[in-house]
C-alpha atoms as a PDB file:
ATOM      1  CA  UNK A   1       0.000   0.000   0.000  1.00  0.00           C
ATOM      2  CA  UNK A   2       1.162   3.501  -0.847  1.00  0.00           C
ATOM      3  CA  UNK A   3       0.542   4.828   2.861  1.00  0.00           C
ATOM      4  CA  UNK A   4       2.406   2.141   4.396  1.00  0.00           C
ATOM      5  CA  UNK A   5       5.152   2.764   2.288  1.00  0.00           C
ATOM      6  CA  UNK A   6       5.468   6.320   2.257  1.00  0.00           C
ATOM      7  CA  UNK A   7       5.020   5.935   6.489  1.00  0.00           C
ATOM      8  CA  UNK A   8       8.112   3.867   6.622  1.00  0.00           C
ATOM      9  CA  UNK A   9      10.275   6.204   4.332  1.00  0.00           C
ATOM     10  CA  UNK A  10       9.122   9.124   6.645  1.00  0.00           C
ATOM     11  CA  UNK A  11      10.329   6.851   9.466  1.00  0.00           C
ATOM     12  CA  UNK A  12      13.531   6.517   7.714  1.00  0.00           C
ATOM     13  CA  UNK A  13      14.257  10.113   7.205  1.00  0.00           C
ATOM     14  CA  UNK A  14      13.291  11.117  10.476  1.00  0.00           C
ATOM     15  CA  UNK A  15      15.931   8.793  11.827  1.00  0.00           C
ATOM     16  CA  UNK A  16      18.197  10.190   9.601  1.00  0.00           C
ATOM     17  CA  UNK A  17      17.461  13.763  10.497  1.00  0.00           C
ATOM     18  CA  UNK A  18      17.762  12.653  14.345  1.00  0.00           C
ATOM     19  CA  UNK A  19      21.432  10.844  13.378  1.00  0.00           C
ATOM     20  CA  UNK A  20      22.460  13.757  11.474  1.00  0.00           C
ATOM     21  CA  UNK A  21      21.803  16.401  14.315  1.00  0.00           C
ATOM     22  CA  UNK A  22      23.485  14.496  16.878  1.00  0.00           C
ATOM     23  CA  UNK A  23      26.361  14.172  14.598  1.00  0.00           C
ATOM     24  CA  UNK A  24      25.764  18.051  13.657  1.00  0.00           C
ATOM     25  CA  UNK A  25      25.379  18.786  17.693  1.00  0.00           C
ATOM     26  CA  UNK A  26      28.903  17.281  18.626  1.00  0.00           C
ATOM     27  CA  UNK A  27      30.776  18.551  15.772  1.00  0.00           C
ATOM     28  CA  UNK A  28      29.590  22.160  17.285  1.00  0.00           C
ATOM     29  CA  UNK A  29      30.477  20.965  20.647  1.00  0.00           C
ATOM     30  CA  UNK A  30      33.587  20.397  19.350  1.00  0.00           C
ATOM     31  CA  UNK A  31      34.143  23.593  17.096  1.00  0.00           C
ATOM     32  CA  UNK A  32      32.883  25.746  19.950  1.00  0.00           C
ATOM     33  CA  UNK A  33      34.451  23.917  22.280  1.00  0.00           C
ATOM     34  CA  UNK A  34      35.420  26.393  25.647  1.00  0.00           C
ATOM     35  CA  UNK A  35      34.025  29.170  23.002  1.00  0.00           C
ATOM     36  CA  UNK A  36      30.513  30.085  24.171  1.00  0.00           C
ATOM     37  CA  UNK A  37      31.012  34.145  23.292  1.00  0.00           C
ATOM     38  CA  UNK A  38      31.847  32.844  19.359  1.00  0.00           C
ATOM     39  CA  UNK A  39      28.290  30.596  19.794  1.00  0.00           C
ATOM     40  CA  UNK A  40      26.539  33.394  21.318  1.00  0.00           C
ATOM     41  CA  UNK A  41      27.680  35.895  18.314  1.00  0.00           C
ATOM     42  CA  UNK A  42      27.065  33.285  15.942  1.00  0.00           C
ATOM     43  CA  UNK A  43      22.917  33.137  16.805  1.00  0.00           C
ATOM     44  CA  UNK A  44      22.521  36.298  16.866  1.00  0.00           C
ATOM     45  CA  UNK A  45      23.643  36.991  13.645  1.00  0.00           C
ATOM     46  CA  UNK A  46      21.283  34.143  12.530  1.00  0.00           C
ATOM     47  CA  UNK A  47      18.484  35.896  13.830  1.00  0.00           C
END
């Protein structure tokens, strides 16, 4: 069935999302790391 399949590839790429913004997460952690006035800076030039 169409639903069932497009259910499980929304599954799928929500997992991925999740895996990719832990892996996103620590490689800021690890950019910023000890450099919280840089991360600070940094959103509020996003916003």
């Amino acid at each position: 069935m169409p639903f069932n399949k497009f259910f499980a590839r929304k599954q799928e790429t929500d997992l991925n999302y999740r895996i990719g913004y832990v892996r996103y997460e620590d490689n800021l952690k690890i950019f910023y790391k000890g450099n919280i006035k840089n991360i600070f800076i940094y959103f509020l030039v996003q916003i």
